[in-house]
Protein backbone atom coordinates (compact mmCIF):
# COMPACT_ATOMS: atom_id res chain seq x y z
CA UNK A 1 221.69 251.89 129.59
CA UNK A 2 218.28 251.74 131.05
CA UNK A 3 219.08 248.52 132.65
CA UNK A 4 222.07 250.10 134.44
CA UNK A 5 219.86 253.35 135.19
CA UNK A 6 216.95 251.10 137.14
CA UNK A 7 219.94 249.24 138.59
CA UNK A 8 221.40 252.41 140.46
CA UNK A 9 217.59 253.53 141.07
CA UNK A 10 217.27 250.00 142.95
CA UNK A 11 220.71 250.37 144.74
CA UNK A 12 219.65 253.81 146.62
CA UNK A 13 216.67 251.57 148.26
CA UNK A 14 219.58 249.45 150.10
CA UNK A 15 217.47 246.61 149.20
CA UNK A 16 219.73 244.42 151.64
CA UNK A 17 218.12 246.19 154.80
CA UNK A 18 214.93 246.62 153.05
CA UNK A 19 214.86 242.36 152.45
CA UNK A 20 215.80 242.25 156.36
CA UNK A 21 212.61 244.62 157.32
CA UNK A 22 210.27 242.64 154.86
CA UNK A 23 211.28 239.20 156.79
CA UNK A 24 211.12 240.30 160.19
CA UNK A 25 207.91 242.44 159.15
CA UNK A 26 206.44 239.20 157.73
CA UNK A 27 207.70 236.92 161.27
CA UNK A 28 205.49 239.10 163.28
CA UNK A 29 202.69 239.11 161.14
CA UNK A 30 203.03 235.01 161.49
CA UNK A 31 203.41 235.43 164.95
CA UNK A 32 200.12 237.58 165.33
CA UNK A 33 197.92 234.93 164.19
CA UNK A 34 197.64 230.75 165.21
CA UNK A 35 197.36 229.75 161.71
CA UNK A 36 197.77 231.63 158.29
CA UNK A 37 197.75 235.16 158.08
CA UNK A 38 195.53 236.45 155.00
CA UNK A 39 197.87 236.45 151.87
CA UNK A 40 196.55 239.62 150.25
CA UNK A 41 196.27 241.40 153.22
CA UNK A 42 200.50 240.46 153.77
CA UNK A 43 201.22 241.11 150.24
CA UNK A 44 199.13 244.67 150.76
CA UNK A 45 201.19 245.08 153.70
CA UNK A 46 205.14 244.03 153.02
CA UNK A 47 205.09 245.79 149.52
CA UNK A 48 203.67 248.77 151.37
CA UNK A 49 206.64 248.54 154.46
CA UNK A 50 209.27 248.03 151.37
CA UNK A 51 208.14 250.86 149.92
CA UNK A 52 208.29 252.85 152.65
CA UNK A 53 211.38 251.39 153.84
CA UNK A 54 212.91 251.79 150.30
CA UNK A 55 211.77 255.73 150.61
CA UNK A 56 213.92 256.01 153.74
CA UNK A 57 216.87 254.97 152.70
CA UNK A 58 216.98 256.90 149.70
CA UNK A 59 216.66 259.81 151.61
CA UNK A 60 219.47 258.25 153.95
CA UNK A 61 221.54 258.39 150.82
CA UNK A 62 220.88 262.20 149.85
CA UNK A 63 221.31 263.05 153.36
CA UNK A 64 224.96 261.87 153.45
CA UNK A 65 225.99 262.04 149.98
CA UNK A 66 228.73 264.36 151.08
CA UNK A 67 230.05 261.29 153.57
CA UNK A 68 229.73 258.92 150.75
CA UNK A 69 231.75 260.19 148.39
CA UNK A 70 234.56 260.56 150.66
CA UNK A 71 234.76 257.10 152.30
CA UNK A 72 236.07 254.28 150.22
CA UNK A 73 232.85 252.07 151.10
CA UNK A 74 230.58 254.26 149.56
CA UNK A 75 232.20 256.39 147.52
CA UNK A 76 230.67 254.56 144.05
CA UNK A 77 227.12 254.36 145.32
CA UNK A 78 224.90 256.33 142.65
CA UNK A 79 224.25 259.99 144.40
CA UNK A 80 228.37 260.37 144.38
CA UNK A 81 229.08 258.34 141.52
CA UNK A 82 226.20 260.96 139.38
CA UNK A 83 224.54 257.52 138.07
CA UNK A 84 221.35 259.23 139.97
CA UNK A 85 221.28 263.37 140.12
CA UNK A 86 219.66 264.34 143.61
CA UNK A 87 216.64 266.17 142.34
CA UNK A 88 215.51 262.57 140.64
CA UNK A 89 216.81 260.44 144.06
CA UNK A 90 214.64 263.36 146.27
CA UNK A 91 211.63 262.01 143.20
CA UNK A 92 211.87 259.06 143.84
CA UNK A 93 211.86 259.05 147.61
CA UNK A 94 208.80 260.90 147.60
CA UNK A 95 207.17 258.40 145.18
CA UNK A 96 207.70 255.48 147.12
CA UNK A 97 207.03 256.89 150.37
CA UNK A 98 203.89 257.80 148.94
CA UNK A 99 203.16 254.41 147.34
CA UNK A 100 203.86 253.07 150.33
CA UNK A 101 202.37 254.74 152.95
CA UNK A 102 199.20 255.09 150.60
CA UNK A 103 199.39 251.15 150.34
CA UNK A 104 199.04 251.16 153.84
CA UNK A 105 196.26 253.32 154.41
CA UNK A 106 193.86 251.89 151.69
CA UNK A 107 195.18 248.40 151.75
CA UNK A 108 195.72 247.77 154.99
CA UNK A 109 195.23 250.00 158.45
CA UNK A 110 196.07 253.43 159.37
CA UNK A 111 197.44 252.27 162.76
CA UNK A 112 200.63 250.56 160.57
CA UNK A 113 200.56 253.51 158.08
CA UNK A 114 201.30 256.03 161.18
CA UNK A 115 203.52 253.38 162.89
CA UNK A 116 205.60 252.88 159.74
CA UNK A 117 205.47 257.00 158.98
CA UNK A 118 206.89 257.04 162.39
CA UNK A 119 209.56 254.88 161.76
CA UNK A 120 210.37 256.10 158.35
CA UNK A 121 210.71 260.27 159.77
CA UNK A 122 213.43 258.30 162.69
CA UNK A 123 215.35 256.67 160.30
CA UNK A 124 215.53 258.80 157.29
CA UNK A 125 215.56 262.44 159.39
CA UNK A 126 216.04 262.13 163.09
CA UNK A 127 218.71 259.72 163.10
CA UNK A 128 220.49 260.04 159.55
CA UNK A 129 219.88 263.82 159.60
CA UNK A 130 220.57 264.64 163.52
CA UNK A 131 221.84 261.62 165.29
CA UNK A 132 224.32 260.26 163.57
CA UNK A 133 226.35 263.41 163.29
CA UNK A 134 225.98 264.71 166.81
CA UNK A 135 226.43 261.90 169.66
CA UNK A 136 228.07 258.25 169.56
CA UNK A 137 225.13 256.45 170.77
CA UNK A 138 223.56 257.49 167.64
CA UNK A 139 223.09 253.87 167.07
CA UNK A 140 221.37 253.49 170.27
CA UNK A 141 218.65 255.94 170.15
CA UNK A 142 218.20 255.62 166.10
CA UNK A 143 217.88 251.69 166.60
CA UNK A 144 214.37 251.94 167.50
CA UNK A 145 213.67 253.03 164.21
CA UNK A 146 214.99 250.37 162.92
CA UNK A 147 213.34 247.69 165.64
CA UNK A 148 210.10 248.59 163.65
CA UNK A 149 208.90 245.97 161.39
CA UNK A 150 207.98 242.90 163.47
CA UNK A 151 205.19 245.31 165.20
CA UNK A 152 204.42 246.85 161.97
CA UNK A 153 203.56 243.42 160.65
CA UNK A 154 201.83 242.33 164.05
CA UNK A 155 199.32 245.36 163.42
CA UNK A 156 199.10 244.82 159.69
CA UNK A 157 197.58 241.95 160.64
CA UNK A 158 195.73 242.55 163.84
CA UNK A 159 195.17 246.78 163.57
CA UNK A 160 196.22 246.69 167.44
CA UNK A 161 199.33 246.75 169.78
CA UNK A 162 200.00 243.81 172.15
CA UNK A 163 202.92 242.51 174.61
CA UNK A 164 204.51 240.31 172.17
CA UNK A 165 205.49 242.63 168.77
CA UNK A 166 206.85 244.80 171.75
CA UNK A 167 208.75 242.24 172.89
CA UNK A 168 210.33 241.65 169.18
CA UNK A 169 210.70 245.49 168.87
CA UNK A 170 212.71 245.14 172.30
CA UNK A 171 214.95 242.27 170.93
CA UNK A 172 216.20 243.90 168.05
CA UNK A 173 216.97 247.31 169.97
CA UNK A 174 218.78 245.71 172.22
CA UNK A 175 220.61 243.74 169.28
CA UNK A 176 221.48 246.76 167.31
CA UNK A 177 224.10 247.88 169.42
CA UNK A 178 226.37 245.04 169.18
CA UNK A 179 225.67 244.66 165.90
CA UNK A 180 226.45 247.86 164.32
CA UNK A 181 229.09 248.61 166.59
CA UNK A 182 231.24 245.24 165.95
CA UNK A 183 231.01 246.97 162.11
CA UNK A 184 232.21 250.25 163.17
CA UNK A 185 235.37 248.60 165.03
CA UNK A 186 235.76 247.63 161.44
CA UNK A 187 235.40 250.44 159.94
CA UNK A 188 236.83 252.77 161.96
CA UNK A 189 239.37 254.59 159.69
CA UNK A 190 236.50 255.39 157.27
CA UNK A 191 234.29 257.02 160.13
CA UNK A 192 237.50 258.85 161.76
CA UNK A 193 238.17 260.04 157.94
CA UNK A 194 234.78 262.14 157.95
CA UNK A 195 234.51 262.68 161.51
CA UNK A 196 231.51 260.82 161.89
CA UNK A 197 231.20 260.44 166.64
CA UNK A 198 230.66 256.50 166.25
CA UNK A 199 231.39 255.33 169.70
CA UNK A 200 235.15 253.72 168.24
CA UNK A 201 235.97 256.76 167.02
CA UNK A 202 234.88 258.98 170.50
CA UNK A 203 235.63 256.66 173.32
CA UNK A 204 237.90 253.95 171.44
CA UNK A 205 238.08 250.27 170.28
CA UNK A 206 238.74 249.02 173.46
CA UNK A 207 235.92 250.83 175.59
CA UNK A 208 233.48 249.70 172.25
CA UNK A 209 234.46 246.11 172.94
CA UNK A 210 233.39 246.10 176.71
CA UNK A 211 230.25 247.71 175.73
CA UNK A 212 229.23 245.19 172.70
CA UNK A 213 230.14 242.43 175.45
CA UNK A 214 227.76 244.32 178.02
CA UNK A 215 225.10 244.94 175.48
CA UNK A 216 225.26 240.99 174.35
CA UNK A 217 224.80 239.94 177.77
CA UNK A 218 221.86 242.07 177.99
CA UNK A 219 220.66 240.46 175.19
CA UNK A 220 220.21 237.35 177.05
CA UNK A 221 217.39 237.64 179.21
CA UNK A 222 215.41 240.35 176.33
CA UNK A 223 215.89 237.41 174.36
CA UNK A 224 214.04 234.78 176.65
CA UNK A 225 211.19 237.27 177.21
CA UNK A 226 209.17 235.57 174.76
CA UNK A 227 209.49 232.32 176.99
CA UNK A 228 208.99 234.36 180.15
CA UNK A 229 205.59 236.08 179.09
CA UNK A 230 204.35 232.59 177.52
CA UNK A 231 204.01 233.32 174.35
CA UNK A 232 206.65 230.60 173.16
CA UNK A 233 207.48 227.38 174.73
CA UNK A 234 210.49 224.86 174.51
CA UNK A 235 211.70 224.85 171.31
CA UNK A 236 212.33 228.49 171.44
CA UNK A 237 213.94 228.84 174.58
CA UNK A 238 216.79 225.63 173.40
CA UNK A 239 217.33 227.49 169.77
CA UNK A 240 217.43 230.77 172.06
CA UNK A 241 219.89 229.83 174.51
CA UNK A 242 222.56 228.26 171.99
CA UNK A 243 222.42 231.27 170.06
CA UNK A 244 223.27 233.17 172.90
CA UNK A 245 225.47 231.62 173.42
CA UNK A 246 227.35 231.64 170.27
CA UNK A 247 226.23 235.58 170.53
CA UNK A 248 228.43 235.94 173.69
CA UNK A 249 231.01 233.91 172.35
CA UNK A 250 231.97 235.47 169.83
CA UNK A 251 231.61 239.16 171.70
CA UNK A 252 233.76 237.81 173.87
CA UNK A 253 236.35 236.47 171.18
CA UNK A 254 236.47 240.17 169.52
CA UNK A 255 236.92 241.27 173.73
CA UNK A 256 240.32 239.30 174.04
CA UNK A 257 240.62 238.38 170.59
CA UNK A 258 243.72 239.69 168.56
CA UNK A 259 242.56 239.05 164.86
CA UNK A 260 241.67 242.25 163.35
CA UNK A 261 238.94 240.31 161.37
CA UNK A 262 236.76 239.48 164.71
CA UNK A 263 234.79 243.07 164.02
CA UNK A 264 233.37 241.72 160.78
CA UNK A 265 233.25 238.10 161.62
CA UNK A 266 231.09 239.31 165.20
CA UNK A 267 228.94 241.94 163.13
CA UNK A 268 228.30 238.63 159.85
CA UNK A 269 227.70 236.59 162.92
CA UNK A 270 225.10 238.89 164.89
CA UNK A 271 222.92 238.87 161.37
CA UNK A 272 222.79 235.12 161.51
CA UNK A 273 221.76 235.40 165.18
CA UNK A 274 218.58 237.58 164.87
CA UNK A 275 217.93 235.52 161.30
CA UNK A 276 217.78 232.24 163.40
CA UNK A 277 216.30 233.69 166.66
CA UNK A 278 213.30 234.82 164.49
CA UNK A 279 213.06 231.12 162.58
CA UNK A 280 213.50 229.70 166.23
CA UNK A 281 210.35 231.55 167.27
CA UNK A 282 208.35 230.51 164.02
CA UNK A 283 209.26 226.77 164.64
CA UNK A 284 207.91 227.10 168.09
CA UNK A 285 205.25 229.25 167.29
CA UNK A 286 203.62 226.71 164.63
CA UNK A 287 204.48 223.45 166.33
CA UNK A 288 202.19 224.22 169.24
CA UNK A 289 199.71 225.01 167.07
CA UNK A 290 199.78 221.85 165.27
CA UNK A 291 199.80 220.15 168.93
């Protein structure tokens, strides 16, 4: 029973999107330095922005808990399900933010404590709370929430601000779109079902399709930035351009495309895109140093 308990306790941290925070926090802490970034000083910092990160989306839970237990996709998550009652969920939020952001502080820098604060009030209140609700480029404006972590592990690292984590923050907004949008084409029956304005649901599938096509296109040249303001040489810019790409490809395939299954097969897609994007940049980033 207390197995099952922790289990649903773990669950409300969407420990997914927490995993894909933690390994684009930890590429830009690689990024900040040429060689190896101190390990205690990265284990201080990633268990702080999991924390943290876990503490938002708990709150993203109780939030819409009243969404959740209407749509079939979340309808068994813990809140809903009563495996977790919300006073203990709103206990455990605070605990972790606090953990984490105290982490942070002591451990680390205050300049990534208030950056990840910052990031954790977007997600968890200004877009789950407000933005998500009230306009269908919710995903948009919330994304740079979410576009966090590879500057919050550049200034775990280096306590300062620079071009380059700005760059990465850049990338992913720019990726979000796209991303979460081929999903919602997906899943647009359960958004229509509790009236949630994703931009299917307001403006349509096809006018969403055009726009994930325009938005991956975009993507292209934020993409190369890296390349264009020297930080990465070569090797990025070939693994950057085939994904690309593939990127545009398969936008364009869910564009003209008549298989229902091309939302889910662009949005799986668009995850192994920023994955491989971020590895591309590491490659590069270490081979010049070794040459």
């Amino acid at each position: 029973m207390m197995r099952q308990q922790w289990r649903a306790y773990l669950e409300l941290t969407k420990p997914r999107v927490v995993l894909l925070m933690v390994i684009t926090s930890l590429v830009g802490m690689f990024l900040a330095v040429p060689g190896w970034p101190p390990v205690g000083l990265m284990v201080l910092a990633l268990i702080g922005i999991a924390f943290s990160a876990g503490s938002a989306a708990v709150v993203n839970h109780l939030i819409d808990q009243r969404f959740d237990a209407i749509m079939n996709r979340t309808s068994n998550r813990p809140i809903p399900t009563g495996k977790v009652s919300s006073t203990n969920a709103w206990c455990f939020a605070v605990i972790l933010g606090l953990l984490g952001l105290g982490l942070l502080v002591i451990g680390v820098n205050r300049l990534t404590a208030v950056l990840t604060l910052i990031s954790l009030i977007g997600y968890a209140l200004i877009y789950t709370l407000y933005l998500k609700h009230t306009t269908p480029q919710n995903i948009v404006i919330g994304g740079l929430a979410g576009a966090a972590p590879p500057l919050l592990g550049w200034t775990a690292i280096t306590d300062s601000i620079s071009a380059m984590p700005l760059v990465l923050v850049l990338i992913i907004f720019v990726w979000t779109p796209p991303h979460f949008w081929a999903l919602a084409i997906h899943r647009i029956k359960e958004y229509r079902k509790v009236a949630i304005p994703m931009l299917p649901v307001t403006h349509g599938i096809a006018y969403t399709k055009v726009s994930i096509v325009l938005y991956t296109i975009l993507l292209v040249p934020v993409s190369l930035l890296p390349a264009i303001i020297g930080f990465s040489g070569v090797l990025y810019v070939i693994g950057c351009v085939v994904l690309d790409i593939l990127f545009v490809y398969w936008a364009l395939r869910l564009l003209w495309g008549k298989n229902p299954a091309n939302g889910i097969k662009t949005f799986r897609f668009s995850i192994w895109y920023l994955l491989f994007l971020f590895v591309a940049l590491l490659v590069d980033h270490y081979c010049y140093v070794i040459i």
